[in-house]
Protein backbone atom coordinates (compact mmCIF):
# COMPACT_ATOMS: atom_id res chain seq x y z
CA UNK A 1 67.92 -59.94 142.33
CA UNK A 2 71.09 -59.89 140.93
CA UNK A 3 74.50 -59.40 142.56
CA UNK A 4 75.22 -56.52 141.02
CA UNK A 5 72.11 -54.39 141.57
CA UNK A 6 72.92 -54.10 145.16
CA UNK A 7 74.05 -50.53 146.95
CA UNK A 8 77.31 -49.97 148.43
CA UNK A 9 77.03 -52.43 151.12
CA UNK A 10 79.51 -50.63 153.64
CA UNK A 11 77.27 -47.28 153.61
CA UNK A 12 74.00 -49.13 153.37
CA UNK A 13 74.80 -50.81 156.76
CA UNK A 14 75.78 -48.06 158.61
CA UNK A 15 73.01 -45.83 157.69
CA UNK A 16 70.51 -48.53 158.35
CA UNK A 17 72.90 -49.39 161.67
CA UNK A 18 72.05 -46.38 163.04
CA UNK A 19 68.25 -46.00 161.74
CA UNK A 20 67.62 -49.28 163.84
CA UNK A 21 68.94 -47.74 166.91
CA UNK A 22 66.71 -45.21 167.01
CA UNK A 23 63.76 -46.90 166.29
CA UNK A 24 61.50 -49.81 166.51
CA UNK A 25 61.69 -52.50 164.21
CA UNK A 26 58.49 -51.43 161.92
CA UNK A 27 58.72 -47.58 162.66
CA UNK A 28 62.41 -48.41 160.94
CA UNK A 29 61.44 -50.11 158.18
CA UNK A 30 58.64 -47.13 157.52
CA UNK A 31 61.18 -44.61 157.99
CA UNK A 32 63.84 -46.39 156.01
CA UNK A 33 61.64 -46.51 153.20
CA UNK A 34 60.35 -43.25 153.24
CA UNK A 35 63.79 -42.09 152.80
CA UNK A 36 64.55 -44.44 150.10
CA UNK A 37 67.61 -46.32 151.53
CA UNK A 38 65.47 -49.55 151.74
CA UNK A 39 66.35 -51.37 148.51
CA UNK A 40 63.38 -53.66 146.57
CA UNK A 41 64.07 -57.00 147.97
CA UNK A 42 61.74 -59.71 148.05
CA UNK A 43 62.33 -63.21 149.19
CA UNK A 44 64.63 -64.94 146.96
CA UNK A 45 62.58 -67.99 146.24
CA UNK A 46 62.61 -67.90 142.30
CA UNK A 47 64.74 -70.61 140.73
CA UNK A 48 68.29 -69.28 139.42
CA UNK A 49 68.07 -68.51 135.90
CA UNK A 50 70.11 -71.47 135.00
CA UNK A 51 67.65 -73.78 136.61
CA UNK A 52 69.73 -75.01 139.51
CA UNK A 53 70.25 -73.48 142.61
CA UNK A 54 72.52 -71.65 145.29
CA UNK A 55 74.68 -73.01 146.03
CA UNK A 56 74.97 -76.30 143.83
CA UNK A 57 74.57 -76.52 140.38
CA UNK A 58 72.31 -78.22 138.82
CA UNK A 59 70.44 -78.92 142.19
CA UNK A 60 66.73 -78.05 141.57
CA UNK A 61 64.75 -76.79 144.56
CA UNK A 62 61.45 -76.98 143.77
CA UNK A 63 61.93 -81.09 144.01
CA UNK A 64 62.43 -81.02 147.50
CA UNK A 65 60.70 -80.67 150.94
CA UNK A 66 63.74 -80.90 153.59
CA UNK A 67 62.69 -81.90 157.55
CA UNK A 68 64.40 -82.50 160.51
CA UNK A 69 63.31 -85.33 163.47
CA UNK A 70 64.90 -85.03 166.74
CA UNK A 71 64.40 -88.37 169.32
CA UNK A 72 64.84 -87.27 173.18
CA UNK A 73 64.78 -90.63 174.23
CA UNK A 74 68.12 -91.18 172.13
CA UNK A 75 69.82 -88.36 172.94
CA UNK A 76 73.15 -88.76 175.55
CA UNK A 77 74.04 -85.33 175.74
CA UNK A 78 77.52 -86.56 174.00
CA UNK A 79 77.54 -82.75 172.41
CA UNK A 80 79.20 -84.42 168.94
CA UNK A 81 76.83 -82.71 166.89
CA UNK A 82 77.75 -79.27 168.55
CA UNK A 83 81.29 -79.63 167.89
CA UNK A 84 80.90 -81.18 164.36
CA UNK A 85 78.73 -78.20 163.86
CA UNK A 86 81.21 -75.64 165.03
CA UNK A 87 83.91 -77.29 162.86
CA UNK A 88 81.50 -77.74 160.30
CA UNK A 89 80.54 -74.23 159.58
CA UNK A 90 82.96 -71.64 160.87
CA UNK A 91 80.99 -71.41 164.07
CA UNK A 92 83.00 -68.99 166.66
CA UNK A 93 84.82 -71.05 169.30
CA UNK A 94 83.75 -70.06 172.05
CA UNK A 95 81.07 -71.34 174.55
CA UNK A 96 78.43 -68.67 173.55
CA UNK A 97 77.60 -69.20 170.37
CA UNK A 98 75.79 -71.80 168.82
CA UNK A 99 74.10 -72.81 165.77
CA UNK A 100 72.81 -75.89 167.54
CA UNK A 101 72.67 -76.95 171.37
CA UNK A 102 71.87 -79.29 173.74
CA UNK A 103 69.96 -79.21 176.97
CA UNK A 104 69.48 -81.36 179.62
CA UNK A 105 65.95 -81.37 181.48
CA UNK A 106 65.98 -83.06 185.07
CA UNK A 107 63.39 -84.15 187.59
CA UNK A 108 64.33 -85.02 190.62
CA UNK A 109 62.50 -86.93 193.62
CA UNK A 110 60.10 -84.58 195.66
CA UNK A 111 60.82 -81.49 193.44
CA UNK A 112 58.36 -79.91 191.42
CA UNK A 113 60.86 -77.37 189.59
CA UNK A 114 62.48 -79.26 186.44
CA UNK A 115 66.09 -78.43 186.43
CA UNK A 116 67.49 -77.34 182.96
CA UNK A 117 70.87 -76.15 181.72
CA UNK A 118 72.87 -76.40 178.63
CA UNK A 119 76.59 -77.02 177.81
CA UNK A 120 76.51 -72.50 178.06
CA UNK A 121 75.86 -73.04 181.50
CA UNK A 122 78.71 -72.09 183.61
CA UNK A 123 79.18 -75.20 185.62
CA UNK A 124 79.52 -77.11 182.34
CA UNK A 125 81.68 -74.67 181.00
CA UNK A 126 83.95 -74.97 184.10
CA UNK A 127 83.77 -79.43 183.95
CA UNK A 128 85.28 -78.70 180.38
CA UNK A 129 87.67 -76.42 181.26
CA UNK A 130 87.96 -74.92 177.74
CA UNK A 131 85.61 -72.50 175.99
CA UNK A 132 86.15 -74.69 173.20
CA UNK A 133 85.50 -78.12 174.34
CA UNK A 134 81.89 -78.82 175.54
CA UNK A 135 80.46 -81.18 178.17
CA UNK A 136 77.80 -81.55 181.10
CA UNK A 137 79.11 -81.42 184.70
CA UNK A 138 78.06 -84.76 186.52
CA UNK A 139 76.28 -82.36 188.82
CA UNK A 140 73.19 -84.77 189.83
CA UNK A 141 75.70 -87.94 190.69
CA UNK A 142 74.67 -87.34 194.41
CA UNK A 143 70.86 -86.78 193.59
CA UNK A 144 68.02 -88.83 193.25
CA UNK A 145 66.70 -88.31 189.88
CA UNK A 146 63.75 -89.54 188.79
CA UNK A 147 63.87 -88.53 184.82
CA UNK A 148 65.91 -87.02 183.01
CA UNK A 149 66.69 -86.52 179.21
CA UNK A 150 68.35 -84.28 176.64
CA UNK A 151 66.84 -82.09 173.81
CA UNK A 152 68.83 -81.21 170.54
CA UNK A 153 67.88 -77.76 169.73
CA UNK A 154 68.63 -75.59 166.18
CA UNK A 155 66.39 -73.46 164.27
CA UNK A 156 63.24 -74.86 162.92
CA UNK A 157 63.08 -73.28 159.67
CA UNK A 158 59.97 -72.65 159.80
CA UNK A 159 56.92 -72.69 156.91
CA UNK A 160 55.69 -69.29 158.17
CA UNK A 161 59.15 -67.80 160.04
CA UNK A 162 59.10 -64.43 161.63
CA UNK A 163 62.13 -63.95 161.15
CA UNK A 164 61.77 -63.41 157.20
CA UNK A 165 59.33 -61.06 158.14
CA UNK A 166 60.56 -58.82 160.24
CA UNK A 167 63.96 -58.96 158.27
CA UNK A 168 64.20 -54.73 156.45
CA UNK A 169 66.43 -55.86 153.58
CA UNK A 170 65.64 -59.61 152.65
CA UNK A 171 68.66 -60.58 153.94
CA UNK A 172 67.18 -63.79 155.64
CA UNK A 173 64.48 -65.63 153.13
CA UNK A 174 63.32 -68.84 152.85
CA UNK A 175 64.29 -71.22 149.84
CA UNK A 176 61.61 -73.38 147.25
CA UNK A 177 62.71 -76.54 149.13
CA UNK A 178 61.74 -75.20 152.85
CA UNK A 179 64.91 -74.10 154.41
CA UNK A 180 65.48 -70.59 155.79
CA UNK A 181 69.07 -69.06 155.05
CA UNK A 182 71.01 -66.07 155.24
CA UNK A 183 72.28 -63.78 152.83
CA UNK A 184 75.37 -62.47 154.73
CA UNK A 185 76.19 -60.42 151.70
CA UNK A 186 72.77 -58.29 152.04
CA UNK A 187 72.55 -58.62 156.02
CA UNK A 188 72.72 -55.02 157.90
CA UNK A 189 73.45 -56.39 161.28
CA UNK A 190 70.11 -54.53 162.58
CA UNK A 191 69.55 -57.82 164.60
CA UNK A 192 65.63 -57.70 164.24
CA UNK A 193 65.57 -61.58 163.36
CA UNK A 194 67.61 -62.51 166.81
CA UNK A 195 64.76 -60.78 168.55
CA UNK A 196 61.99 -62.55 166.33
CA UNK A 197 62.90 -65.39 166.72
CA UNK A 198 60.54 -67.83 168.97
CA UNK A 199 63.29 -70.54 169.67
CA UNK A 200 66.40 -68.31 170.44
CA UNK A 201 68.08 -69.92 167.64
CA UNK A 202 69.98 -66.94 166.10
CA UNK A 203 72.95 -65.56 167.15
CA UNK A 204 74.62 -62.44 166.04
CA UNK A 205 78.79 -62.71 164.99
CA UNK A 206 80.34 -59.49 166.08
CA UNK A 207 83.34 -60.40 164.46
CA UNK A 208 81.75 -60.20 161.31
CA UNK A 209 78.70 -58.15 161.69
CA UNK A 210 75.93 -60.56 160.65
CA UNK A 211 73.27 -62.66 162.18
CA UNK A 212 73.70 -66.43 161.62
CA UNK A 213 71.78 -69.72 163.06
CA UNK A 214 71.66 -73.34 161.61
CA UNK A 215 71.12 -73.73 157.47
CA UNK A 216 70.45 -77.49 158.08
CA UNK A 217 74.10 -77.71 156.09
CA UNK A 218 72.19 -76.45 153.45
CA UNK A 219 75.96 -76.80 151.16
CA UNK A 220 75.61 -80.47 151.93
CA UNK A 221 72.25 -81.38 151.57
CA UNK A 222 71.96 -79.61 148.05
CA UNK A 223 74.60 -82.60 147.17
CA UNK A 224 73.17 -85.44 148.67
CA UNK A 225 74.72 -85.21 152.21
CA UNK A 226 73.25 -85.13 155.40
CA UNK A 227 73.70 -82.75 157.64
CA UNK A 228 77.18 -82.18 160.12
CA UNK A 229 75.17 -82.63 163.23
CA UNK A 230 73.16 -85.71 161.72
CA UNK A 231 76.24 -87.52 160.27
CA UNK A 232 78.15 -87.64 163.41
CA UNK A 233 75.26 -88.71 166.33
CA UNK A 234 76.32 -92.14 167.22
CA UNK A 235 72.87 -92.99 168.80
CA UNK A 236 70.58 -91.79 165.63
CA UNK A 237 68.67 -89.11 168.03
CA UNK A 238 69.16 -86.95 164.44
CA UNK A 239 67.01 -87.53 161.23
CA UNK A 240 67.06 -85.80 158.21
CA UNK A 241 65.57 -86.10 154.96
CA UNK A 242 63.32 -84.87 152.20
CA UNK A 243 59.35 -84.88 153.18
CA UNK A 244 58.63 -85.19 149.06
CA UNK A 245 60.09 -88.58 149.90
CA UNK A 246 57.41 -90.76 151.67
CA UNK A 247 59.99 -93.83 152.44
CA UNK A 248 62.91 -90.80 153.43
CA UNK A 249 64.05 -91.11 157.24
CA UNK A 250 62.19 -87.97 158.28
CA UNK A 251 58.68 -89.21 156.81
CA UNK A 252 59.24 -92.28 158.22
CA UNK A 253 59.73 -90.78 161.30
CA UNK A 254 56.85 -88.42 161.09
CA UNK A 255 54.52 -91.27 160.04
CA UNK A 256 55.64 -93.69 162.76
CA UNK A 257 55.77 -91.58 165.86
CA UNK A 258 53.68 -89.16 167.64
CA UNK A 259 55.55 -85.54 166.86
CA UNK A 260 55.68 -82.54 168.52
CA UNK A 261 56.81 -79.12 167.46
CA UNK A 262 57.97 -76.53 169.80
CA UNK A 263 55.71 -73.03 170.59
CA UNK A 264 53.10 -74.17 167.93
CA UNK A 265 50.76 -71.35 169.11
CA UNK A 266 53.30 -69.05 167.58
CA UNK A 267 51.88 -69.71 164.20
CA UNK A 268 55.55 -70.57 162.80
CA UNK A 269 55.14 -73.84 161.60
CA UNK A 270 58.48 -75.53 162.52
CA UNK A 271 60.05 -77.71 160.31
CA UNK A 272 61.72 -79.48 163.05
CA UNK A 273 60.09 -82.36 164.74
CA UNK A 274 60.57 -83.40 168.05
CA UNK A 275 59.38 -87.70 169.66
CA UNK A 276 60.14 -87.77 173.71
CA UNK A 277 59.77 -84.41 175.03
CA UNK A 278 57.97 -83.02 178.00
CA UNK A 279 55.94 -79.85 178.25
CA UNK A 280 58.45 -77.89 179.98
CA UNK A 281 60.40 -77.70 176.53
CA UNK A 282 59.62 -74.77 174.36
């Protein structure tokens, strides 16, 4: 679809603003239709006419497979990659809103509950003492732990993502080279792909009225750079590459460990794949 085959954006979101309040997310889409303020959009997964790509030229999409390995037993909870991210990408600054995050999973000594929190938690928020600066509270110094580790988390882009599905205008679609973006341009604000998605790994910006999650740096990767969050881990508990590529960092990694992928029963198909986690982590 071209740019300038779209509606008048303002009136389009608030008349499909309001249709999603008083609805459910299919009976809105039904109803939306019916009334003929749904435009035709279909994924946008068609090469540009030009050959190349959004949003580099000449970058061809169809060449490319992108994946992501995350290594628990690497990880230090430094929380570099959440502030490179931030910086990175116009993230808000605040301690609420993430496009990727870190937990921490504990087990300590005769207890059977693991203990889990993330730098949102307000203890950690408090050991920072800024909304903008991010850290985990020594709270377990006086503990006896017997394991503990931390898990990167971001969205998963996923091969089958429900959040393209459930999404009224096309706004959110999944590219030729596997990673799932947002249109902000076409996005209604009707928040149906915060609620679809399995891994919690959309937020919605009230300041500007869209939903947004992790594009895997998509403006950097199209021109052979690796991703914010990948760049700046000091211990290499990030991996990124292209899966087309069978000697690339993420097929090596795939090939020489035993993955995981988080909430596989949901039929998603993450893209994202994980060496060093426990069951507890979904």
């Amino acid at each position: 679809m071209k740019k300038d085959s779209k509606p008048a954006l303002p009136a389009r979101r608030e008349f499909l603003s309001k249709l999603g309040g008083a609805a459910t997310c299919a009976g809105a889409m039904v109803g939306a239709a019916a009334l003929g303020a749904l435009p035709s959009v279909s994924a946008k997964t068609e090469p540009a006419p030009t050959g190349g790509s959004f949003p580099t030229k000449d970058y061809d999409w169809t060449k490319h497979k992108w994946g992501f390995g995350v290594d628990a037993t690497k990880c230090i909870g430094c929380l570099r990659c959440v502030e490179a991210c931030k910086r990175e990408n116009d993230v808000p600054r605040n301690a609420h809103q993430f496009r990727t995050w870190v937990e921490r999973y504990v087990h300590l000594e005769g207890d059977e509950q693991v203990h889990i929190d993330s730098h949102q938690d307000p203890v950690n928020i408090e050991a920072s003492g800024s909304e903008k600066e991010f850290r985990f509270a020594n709270r377990y110094k006086d503990a006896k732990v017997d394991k503990a580790f931390f898990v990167p988390k971001l969205c998963n882009h996923c091969t089958h993502p429900a959040c393209v599905q459930v999404c009224p205008v096309g706004a959110t679609y999944r590219t030729e080279d596997g990673v799932v973006l947002i249109d902000h341009d076409y996005c209604i604000g009707c928040r149906y792909c915060v609620q679809a998605c399995p891994y919690g790994a959309r937020y919605f910006n009230e300041e500007k009225g869209v939903s947004d999650k992790c594009t895997w740096c998509y403006h950097r990767i199209t021109k052979g750079l690796q991703p914010a969050c990948v760049e700046v881990c000091p211990v290499g508990a990030r991996v990124f590459g292209d899966q087309m590529d069978k000697q690339s960092p993420i097929s090596l990694f795939i090939r020489n460990n035993r993955v995981q992928v988080l909430r596989p029963e949901s039929g998603n198909a993450p893209n994202v794949f994980y060496v060093g986690i426990d069951k507890e982590v979904n």
